[in-house]
N, C-alpha and C. Protein backbone atom coordinates (compact mmCIF):
# COMPACT_ATOMS: atom_id res chain seq x y z
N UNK A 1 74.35 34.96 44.17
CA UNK A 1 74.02 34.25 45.41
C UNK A 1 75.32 33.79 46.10
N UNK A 2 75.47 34.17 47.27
CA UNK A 2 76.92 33.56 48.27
C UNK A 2 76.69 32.05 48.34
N UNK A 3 78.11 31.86 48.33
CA UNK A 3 78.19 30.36 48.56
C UNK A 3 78.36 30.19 49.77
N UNK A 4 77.32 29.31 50.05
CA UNK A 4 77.91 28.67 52.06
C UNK A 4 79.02 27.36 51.66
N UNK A 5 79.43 27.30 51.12
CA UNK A 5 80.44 26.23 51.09
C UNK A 5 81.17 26.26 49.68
N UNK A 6 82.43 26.78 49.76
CA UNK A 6 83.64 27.04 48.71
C UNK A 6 84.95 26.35 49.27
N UNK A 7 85.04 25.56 48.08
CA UNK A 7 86.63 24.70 48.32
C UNK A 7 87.59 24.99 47.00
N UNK A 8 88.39 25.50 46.93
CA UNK A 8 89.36 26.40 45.96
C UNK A 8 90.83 25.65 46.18
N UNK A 9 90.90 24.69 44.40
CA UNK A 9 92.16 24.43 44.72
C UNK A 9 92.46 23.72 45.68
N UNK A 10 91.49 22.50 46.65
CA UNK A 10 92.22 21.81 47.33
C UNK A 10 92.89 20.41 47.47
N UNK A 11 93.82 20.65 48.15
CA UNK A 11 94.56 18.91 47.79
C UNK A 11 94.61 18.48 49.56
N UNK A 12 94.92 17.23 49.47
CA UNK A 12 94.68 16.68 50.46
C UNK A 12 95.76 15.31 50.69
N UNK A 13 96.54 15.26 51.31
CA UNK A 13 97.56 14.29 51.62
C UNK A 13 97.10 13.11 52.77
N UNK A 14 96.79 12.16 52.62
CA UNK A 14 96.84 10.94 53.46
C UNK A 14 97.94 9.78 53.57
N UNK A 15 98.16 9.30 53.95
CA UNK A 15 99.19 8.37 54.77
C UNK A 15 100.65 8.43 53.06
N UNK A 16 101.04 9.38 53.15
CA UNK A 16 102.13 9.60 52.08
C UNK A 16 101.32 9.53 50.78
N UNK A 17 100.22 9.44 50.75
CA UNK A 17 99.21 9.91 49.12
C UNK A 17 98.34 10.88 48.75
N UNK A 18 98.48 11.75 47.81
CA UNK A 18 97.71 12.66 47.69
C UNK A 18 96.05 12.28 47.33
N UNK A 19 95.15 12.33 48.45
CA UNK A 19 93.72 11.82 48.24
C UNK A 19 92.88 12.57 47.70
N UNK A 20 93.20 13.65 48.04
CA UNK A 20 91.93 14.59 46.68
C UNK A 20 93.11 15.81 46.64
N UNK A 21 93.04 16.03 45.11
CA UNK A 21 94.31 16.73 43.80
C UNK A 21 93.52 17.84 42.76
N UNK A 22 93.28 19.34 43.78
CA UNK A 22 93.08 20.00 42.96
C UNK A 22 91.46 20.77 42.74
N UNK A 23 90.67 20.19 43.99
CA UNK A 23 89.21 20.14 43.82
C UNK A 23 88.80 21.29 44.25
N UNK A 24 87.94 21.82 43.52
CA UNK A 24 87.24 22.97 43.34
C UNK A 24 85.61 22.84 43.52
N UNK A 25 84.74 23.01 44.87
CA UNK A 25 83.21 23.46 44.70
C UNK A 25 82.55 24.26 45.07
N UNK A 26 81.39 24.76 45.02
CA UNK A 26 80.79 26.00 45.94
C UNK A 26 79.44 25.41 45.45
N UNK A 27 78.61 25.61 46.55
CA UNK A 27 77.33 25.34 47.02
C UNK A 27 76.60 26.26 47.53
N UNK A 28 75.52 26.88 46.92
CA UNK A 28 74.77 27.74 47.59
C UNK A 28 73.51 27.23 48.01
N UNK A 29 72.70 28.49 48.73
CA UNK A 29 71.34 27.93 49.00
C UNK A 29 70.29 27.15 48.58
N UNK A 30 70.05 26.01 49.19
CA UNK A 30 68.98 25.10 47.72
C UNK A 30 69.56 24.33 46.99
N UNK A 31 70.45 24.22 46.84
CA UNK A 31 71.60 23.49 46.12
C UNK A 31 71.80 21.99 46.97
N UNK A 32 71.62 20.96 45.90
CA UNK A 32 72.20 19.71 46.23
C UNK A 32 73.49 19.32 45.26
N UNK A 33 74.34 18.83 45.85
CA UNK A 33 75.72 18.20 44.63
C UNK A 33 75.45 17.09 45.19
N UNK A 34 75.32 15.82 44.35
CA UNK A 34 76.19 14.37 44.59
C UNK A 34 77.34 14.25 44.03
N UNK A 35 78.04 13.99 44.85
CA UNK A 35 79.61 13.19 44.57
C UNK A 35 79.17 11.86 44.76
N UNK A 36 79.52 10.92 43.17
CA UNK A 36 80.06 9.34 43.90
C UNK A 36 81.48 9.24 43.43
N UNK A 37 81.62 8.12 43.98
CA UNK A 37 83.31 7.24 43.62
C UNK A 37 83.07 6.06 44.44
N UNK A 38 84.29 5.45 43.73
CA UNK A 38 84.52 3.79 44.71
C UNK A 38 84.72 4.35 46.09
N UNK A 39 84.90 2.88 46.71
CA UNK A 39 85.46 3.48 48.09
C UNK A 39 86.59 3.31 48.08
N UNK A 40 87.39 4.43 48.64
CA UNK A 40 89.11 5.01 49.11
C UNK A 40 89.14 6.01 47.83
N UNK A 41 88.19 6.18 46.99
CA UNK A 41 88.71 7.59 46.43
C UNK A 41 88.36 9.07 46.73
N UNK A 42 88.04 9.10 47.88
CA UNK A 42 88.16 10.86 48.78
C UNK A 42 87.22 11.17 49.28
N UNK A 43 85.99 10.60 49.12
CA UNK A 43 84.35 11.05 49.28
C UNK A 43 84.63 11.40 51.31
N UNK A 44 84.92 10.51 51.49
CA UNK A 44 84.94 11.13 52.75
C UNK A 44 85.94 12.15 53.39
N UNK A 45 87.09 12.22 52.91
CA UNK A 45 87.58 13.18 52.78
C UNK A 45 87.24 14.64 52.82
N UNK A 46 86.94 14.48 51.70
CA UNK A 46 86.05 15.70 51.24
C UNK A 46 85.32 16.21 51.83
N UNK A 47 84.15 15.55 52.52
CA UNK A 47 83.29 15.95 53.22
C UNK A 47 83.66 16.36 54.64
N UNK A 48 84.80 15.99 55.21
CA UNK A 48 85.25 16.55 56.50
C UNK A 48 85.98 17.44 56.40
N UNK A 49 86.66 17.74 55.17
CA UNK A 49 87.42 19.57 54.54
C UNK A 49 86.40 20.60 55.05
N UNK A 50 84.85 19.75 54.30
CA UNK A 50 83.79 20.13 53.95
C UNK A 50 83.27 20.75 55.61
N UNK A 51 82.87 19.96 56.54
CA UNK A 51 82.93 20.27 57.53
C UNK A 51 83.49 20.94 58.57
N UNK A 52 84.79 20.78 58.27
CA UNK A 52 86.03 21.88 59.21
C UNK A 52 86.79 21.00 59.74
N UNK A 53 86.29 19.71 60.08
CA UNK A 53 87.04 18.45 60.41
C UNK A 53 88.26 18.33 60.10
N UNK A 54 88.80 18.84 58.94
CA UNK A 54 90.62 18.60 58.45
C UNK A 54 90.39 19.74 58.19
N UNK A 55 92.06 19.74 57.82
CA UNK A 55 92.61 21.12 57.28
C UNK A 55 93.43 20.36 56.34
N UNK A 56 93.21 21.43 54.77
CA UNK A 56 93.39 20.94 53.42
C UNK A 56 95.22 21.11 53.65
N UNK A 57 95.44 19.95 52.69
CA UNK A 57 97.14 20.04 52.93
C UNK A 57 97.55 21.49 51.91
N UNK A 58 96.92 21.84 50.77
CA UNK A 58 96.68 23.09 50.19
C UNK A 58 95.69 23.67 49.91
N UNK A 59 95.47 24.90 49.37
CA UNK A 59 94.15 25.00 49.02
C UNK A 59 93.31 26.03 50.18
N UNK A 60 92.17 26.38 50.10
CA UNK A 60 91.29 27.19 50.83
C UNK A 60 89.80 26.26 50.97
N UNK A 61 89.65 26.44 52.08
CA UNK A 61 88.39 25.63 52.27
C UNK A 61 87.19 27.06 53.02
N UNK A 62 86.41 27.47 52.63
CA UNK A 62 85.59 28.72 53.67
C UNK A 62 84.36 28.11 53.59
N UNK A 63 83.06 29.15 54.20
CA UNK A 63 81.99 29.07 54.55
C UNK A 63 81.38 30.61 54.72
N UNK A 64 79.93 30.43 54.14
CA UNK A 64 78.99 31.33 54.27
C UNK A 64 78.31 31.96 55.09
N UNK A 65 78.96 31.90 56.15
CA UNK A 65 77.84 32.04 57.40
C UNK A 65 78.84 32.71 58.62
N UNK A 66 78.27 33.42 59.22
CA UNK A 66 79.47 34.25 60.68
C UNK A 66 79.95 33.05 61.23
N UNK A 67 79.20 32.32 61.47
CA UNK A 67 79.19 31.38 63.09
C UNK A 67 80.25 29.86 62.37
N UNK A 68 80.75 30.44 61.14
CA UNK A 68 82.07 29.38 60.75
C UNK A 68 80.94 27.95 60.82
N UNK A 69 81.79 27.22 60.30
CA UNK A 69 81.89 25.40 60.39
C UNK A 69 81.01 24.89 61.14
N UNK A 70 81.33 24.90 62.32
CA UNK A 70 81.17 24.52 63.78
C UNK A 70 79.22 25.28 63.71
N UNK A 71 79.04 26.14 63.52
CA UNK A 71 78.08 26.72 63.67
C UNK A 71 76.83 26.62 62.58
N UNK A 72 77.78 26.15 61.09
CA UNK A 72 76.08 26.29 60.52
C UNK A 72 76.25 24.72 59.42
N UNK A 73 77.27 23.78 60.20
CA UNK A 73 77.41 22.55 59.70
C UNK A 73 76.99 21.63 59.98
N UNK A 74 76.31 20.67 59.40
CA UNK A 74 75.82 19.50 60.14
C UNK A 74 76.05 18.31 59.72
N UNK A 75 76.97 17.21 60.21
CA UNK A 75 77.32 16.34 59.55
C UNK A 75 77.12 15.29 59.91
N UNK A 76 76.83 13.85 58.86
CA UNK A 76 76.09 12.44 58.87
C UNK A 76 77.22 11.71 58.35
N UNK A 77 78.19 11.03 59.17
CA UNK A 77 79.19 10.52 58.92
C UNK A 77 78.63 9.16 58.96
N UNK A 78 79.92 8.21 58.20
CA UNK A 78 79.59 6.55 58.09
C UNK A 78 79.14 6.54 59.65
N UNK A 79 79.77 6.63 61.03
CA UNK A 79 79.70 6.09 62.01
C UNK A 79 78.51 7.26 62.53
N UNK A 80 77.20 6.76 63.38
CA UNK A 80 76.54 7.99 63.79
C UNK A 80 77.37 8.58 65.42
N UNK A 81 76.94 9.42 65.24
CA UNK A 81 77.48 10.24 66.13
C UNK A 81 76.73 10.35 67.48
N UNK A 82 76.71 9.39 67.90
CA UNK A 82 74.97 9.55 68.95
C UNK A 82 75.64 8.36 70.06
N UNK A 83 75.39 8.98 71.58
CA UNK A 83 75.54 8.19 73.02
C UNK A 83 75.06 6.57 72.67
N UNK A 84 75.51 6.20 73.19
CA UNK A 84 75.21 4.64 73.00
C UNK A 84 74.63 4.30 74.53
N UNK A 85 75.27 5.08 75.64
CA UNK A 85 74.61 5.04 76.72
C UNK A 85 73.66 6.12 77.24
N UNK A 86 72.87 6.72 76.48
CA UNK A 86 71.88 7.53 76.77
C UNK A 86 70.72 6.83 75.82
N UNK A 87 69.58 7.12 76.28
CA UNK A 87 68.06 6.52 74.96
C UNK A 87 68.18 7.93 73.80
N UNK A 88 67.35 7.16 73.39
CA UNK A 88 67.24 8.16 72.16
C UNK A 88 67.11 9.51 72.04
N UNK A 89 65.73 10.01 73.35
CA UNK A 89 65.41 11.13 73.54
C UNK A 89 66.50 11.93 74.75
N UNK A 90 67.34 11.27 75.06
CA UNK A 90 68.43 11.84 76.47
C UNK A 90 69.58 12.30 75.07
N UNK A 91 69.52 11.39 74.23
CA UNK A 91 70.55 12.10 72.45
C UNK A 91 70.05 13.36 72.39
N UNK A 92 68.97 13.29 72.00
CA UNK A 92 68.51 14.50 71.35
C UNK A 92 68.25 15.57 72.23
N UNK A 93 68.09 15.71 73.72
CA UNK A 93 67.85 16.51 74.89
C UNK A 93 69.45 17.00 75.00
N UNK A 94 70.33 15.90 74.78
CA UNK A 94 71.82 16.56 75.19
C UNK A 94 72.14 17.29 73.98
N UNK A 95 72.43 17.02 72.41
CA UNK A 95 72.92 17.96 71.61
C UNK A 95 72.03 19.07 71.17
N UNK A 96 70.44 19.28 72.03
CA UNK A 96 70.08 20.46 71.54
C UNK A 96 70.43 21.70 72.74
N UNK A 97 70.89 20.70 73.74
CA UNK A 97 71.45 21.51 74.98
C UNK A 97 72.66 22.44 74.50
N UNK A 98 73.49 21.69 73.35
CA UNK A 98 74.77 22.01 73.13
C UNK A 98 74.61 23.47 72.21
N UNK A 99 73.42 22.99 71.49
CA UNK A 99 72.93 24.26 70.90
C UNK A 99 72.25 25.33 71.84
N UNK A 100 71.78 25.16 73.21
CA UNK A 100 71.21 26.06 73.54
C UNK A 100 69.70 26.32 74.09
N UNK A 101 69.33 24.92 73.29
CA UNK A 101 67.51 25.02 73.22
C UNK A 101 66.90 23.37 73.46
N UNK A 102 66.10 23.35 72.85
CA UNK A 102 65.48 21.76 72.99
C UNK A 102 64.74 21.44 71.61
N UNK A 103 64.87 20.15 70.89
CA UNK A 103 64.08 20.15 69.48
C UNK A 103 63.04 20.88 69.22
N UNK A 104 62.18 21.16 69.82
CA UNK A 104 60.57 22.39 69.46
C UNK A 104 61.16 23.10 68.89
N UNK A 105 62.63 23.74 69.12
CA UNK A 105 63.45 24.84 68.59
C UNK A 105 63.74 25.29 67.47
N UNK A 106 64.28 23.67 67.01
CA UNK A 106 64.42 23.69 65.62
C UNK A 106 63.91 23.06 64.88
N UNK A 107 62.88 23.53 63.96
CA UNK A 107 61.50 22.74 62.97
C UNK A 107 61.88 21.83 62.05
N UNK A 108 63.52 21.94 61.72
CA UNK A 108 63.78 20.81 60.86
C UNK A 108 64.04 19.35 61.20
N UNK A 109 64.76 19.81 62.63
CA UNK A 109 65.22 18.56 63.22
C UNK A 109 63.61 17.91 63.53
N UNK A 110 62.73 18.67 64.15
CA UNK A 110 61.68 18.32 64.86
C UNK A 110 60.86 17.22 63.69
N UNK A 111 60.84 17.83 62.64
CA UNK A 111 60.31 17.27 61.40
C UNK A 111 61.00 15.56 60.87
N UNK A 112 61.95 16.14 61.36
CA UNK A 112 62.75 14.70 60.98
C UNK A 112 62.36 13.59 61.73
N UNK A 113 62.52 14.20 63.57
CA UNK A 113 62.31 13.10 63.85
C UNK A 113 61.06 13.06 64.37
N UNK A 114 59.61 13.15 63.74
CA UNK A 114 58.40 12.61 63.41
C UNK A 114 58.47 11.93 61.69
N UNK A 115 58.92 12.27 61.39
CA UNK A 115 59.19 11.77 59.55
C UNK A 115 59.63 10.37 59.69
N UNK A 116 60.78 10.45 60.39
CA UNK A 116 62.14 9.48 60.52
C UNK A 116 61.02 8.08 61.42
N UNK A 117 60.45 8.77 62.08
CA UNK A 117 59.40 7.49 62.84
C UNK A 117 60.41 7.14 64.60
N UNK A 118 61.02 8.36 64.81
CA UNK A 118 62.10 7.76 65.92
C UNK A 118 61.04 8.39 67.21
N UNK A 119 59.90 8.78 67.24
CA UNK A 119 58.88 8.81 68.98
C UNK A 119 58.97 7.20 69.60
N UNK A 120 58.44 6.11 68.71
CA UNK A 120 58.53 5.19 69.54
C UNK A 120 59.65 4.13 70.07
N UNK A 121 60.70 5.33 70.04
CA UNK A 121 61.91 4.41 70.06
C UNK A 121 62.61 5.43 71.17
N UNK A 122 61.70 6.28 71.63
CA UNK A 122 62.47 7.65 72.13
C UNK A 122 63.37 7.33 73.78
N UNK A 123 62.81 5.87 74.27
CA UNK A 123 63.13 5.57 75.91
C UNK A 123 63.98 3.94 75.56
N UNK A 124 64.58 4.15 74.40
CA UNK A 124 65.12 3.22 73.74
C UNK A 124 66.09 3.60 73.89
N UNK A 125 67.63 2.60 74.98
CA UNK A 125 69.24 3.20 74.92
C UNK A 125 69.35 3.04 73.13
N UNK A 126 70.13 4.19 72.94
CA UNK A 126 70.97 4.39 71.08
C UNK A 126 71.39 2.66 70.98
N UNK A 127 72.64 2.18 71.74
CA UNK A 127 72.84 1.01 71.96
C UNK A 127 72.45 -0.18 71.07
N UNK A 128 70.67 -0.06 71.70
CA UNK A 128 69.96 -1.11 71.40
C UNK A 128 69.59 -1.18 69.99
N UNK A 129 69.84 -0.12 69.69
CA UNK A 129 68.92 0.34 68.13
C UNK A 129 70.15 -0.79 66.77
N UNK A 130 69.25 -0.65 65.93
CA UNK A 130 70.36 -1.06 65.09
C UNK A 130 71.01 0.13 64.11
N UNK A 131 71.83 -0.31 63.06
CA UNK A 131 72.34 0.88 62.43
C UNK A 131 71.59 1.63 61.84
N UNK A 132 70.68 1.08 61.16
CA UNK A 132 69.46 2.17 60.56
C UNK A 132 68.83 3.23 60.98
N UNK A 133 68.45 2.47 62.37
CA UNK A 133 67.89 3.31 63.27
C UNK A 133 69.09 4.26 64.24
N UNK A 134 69.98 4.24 64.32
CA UNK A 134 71.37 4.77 64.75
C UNK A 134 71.13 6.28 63.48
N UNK A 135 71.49 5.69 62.06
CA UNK A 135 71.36 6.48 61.30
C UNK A 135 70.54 7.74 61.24
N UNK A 136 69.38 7.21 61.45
CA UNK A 136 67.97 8.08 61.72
C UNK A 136 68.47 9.09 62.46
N UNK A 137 68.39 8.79 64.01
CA UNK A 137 68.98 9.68 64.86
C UNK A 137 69.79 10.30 64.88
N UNK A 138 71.20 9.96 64.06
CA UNK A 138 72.21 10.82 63.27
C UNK A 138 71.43 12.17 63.00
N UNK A 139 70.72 11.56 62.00
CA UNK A 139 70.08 12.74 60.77
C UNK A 139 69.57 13.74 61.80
N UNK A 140 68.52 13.43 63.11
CA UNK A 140 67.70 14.32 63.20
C UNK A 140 69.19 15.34 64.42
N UNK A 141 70.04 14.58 64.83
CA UNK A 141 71.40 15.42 65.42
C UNK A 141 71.92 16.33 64.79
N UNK A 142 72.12 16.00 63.59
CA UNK A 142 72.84 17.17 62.46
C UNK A 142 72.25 18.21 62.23
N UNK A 143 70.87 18.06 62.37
CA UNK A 143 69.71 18.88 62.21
C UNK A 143 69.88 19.90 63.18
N UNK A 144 69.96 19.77 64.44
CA UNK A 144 69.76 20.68 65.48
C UNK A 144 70.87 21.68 65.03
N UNK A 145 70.33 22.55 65.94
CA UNK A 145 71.39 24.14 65.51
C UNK A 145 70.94 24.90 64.26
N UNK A 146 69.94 24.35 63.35
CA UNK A 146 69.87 25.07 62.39
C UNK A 146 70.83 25.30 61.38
N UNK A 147 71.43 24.59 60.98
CA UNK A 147 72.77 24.72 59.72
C UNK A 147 72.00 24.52 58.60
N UNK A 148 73.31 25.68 58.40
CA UNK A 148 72.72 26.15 56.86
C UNK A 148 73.10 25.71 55.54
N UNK A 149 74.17 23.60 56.04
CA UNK A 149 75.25 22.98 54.87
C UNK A 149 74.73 22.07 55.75
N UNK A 150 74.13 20.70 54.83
CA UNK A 150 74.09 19.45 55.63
C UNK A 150 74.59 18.82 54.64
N UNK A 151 75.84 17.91 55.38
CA UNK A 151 76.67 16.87 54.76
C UNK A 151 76.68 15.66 54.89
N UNK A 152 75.60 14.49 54.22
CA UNK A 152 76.07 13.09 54.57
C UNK A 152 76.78 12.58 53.57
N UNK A 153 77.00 11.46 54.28
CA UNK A 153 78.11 9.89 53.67
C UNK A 153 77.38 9.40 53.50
N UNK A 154 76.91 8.80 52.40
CA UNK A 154 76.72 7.61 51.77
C UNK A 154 74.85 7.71 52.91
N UNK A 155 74.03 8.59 52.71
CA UNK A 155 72.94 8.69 53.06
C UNK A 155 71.88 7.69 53.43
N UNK A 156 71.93 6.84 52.32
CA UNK A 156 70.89 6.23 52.71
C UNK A 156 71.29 4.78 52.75
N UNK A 157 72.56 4.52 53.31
CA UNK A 157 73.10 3.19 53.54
C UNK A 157 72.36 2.76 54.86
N UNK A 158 71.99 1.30 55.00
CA UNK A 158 71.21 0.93 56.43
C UNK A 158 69.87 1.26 56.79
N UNK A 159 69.36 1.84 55.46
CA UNK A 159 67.90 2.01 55.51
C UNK A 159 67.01 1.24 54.84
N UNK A 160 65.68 1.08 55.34
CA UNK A 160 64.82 0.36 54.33
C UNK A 160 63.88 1.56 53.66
N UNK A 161 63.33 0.36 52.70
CA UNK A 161 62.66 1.43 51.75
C UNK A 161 61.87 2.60 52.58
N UNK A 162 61.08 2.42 52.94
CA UNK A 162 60.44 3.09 53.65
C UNK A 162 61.01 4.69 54.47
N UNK A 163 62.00 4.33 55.37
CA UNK A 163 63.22 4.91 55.75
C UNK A 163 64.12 5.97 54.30
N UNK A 164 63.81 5.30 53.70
CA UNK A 164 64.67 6.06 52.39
C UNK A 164 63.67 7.09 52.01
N UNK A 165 62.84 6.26 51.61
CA UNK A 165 61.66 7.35 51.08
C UNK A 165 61.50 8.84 52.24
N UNK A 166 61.07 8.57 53.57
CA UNK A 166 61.09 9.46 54.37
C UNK A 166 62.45 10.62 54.43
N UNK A 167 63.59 9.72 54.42
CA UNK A 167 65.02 10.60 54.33
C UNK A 167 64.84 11.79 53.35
N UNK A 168 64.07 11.05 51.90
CA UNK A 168 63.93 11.90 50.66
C UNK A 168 63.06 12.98 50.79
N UNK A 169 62.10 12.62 51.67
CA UNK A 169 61.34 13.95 51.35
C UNK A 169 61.59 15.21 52.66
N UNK A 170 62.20 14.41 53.83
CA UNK A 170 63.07 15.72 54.93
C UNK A 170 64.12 16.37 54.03
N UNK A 171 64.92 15.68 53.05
CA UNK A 171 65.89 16.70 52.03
C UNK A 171 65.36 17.32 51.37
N UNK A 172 64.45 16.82 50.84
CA UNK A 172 63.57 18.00 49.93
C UNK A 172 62.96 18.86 50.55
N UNK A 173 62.53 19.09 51.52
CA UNK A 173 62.54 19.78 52.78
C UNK A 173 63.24 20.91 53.02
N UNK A 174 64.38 20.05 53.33
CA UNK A 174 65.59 21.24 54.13
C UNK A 174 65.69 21.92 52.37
N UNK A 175 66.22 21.41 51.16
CA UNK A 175 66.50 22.45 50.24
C UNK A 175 65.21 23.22 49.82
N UNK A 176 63.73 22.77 50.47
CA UNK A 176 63.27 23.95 50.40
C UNK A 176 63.67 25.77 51.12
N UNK A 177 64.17 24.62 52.09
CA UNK A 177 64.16 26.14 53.43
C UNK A 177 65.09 26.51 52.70
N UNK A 178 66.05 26.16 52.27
CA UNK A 178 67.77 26.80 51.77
C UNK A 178 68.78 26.06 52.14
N UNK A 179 68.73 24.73 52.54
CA UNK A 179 69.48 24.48 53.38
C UNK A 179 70.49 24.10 51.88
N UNK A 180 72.12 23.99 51.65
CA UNK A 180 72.48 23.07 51.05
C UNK A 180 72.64 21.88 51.26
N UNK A 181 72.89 21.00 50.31
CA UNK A 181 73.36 19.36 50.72
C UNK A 181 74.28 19.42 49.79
N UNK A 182 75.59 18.35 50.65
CA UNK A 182 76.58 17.85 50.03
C UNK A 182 76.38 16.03 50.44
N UNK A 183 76.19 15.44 49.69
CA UNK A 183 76.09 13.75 49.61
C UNK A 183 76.95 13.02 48.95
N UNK A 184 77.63 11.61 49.47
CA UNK A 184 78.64 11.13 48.26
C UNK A 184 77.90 9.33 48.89
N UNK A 185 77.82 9.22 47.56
CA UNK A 185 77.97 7.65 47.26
C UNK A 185 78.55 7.01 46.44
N UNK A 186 78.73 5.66 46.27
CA UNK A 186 79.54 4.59 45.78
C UNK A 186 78.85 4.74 44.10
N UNK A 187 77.49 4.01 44.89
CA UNK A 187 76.53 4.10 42.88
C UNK A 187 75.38 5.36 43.12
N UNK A 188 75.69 5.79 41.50
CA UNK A 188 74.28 6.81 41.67
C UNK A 188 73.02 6.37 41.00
N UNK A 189 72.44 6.07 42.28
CA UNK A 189 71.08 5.58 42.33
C UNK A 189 70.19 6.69 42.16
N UNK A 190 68.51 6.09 41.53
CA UNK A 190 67.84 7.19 41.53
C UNK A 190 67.32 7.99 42.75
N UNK A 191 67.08 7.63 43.88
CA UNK A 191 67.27 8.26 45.33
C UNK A 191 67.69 9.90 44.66
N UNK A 192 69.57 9.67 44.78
CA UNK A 192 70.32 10.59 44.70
C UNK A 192 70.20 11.38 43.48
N UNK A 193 69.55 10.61 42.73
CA UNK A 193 69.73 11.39 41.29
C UNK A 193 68.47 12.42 41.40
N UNK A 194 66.99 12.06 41.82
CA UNK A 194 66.44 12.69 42.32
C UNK A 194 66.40 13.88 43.06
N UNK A 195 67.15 14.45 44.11
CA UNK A 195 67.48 15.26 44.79
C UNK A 195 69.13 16.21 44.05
N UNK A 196 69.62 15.54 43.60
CA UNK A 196 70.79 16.13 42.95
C UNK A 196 70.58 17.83 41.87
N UNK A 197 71.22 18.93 42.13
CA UNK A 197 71.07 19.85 40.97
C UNK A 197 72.55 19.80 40.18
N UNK A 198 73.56 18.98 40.67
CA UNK A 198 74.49 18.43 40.26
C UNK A 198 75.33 17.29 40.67
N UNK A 199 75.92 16.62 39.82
CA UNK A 199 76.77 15.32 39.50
C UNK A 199 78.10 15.49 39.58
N UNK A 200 78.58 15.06 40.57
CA UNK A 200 80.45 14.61 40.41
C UNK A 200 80.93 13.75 40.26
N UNK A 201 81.93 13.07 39.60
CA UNK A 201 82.24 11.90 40.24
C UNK A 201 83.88 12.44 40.86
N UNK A 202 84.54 11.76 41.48
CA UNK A 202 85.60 11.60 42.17
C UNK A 202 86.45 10.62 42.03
N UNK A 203 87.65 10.73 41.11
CA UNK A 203 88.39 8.95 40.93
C UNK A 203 90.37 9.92 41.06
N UNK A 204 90.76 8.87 41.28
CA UNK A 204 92.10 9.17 41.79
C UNK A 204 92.41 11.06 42.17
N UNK A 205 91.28 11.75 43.22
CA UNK A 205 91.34 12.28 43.19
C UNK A 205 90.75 13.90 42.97
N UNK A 206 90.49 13.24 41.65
CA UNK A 206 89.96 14.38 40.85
C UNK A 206 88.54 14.70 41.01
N UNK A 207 88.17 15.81 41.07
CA UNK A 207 86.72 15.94 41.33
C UNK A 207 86.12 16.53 39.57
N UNK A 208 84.96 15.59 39.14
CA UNK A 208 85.14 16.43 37.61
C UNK A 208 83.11 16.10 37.33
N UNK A 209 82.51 17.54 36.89
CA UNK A 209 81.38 17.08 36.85
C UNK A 209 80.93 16.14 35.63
N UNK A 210 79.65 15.11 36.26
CA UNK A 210 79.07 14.41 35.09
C UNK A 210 78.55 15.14 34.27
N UNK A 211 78.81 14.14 33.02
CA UNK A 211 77.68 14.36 31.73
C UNK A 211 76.23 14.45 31.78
């Protein structure tokens, strides 16, 4: 099975320190990895190698798919990525524009955000929302375009139960379709442990799987 996401050998230099030393993963279809670590030991890092976002100070970073990074990546960073001066549904009308189409388009995103509970919030500026709900809308953004690697940070930070639970079963979801997931958190909670087909942790660096 091809890997949509192979990192070979990479290291990574931040402000005169080497932040991730040597890390090696590949992710195929269906496939979930959790990475945890404290925070400042690479998790986010990683995940923007992961994305196309940096370029590894050594090392090879590729992808499974023609349409590169940019094309079959979708990423849920600490900060969401969503207009603060547009409502919710003017978010989601503009980045499916960027793709080409409008949510009906794409069944995952669409799924999400009926799952996620974001219709009655849809004439709601992003703005107003709080982070949770910021988050939400993240998720169902990353979604659009159809990518075939979805990458969050620290997933289900700013959610309530409820919200979590829903997050859990759109991932179980997408790794039905094929989608991969790459996720990193601080503690591994059962959430993550749940959805996980593998364990990393990440400490000065090193990426090394759990027991």
């Amino acid at each position: 099975m091809a890997a949509l996401l192979r990192l070979e050998n990479v290291w990574k230099m931040l402000g005169g320190r080497w932040v991730l030393r040597g890390v090696s993963l590949a992710l195929g279809p269906g496939e979930a990895v959790v990475v945890s670590g404290a925070n400042g030991s690479g998790k986010t890092t990683l995940l923007r190698l992961s994305a196309g976002l940096a370029e590894p100070s050594r090392g090879r970073v590729s992808w499974g798919c023609p349409r590169g990074p940019r094309g079959c990546v979708g990423y849920v960073g600490h900060t969401p990525m969503v207009y603060g001066d547009l409502t919710v549904w003017e978010n989601v009308e503009f980045f499916s524009s960027l793709h080409g189409g409008s949510l009906g388009d794409y069944p995952l995103a669409a799924e999400a955000w009926r799952l996620l509970g974001l219709e009655k919030y849809g004439s709601h500026l992003a703005s107003q929302l709080s982070f949770g709900w910021r988050r939400r809308l993240d998720v169902v953004r990353a979604l659009l375009g159809e990518p075939r690697l979805l990458l969050l940070d620290e997933a289900f930070t700013g959610l309530d139960q409820g919200a979590s639970e829903a997050l859990s079963r759109l991932l179980r979801l997408a790794l039905g379709e094929g989608l991969a997931l790459l996720m990193t958190t601080p503690l591994l909670e059962p959430r993550y442990l749940g959805l996980a087909s593998r364990v990393y942790t990440l400490q000065d660096g090193l990426l090394a799987e759990a027991s």
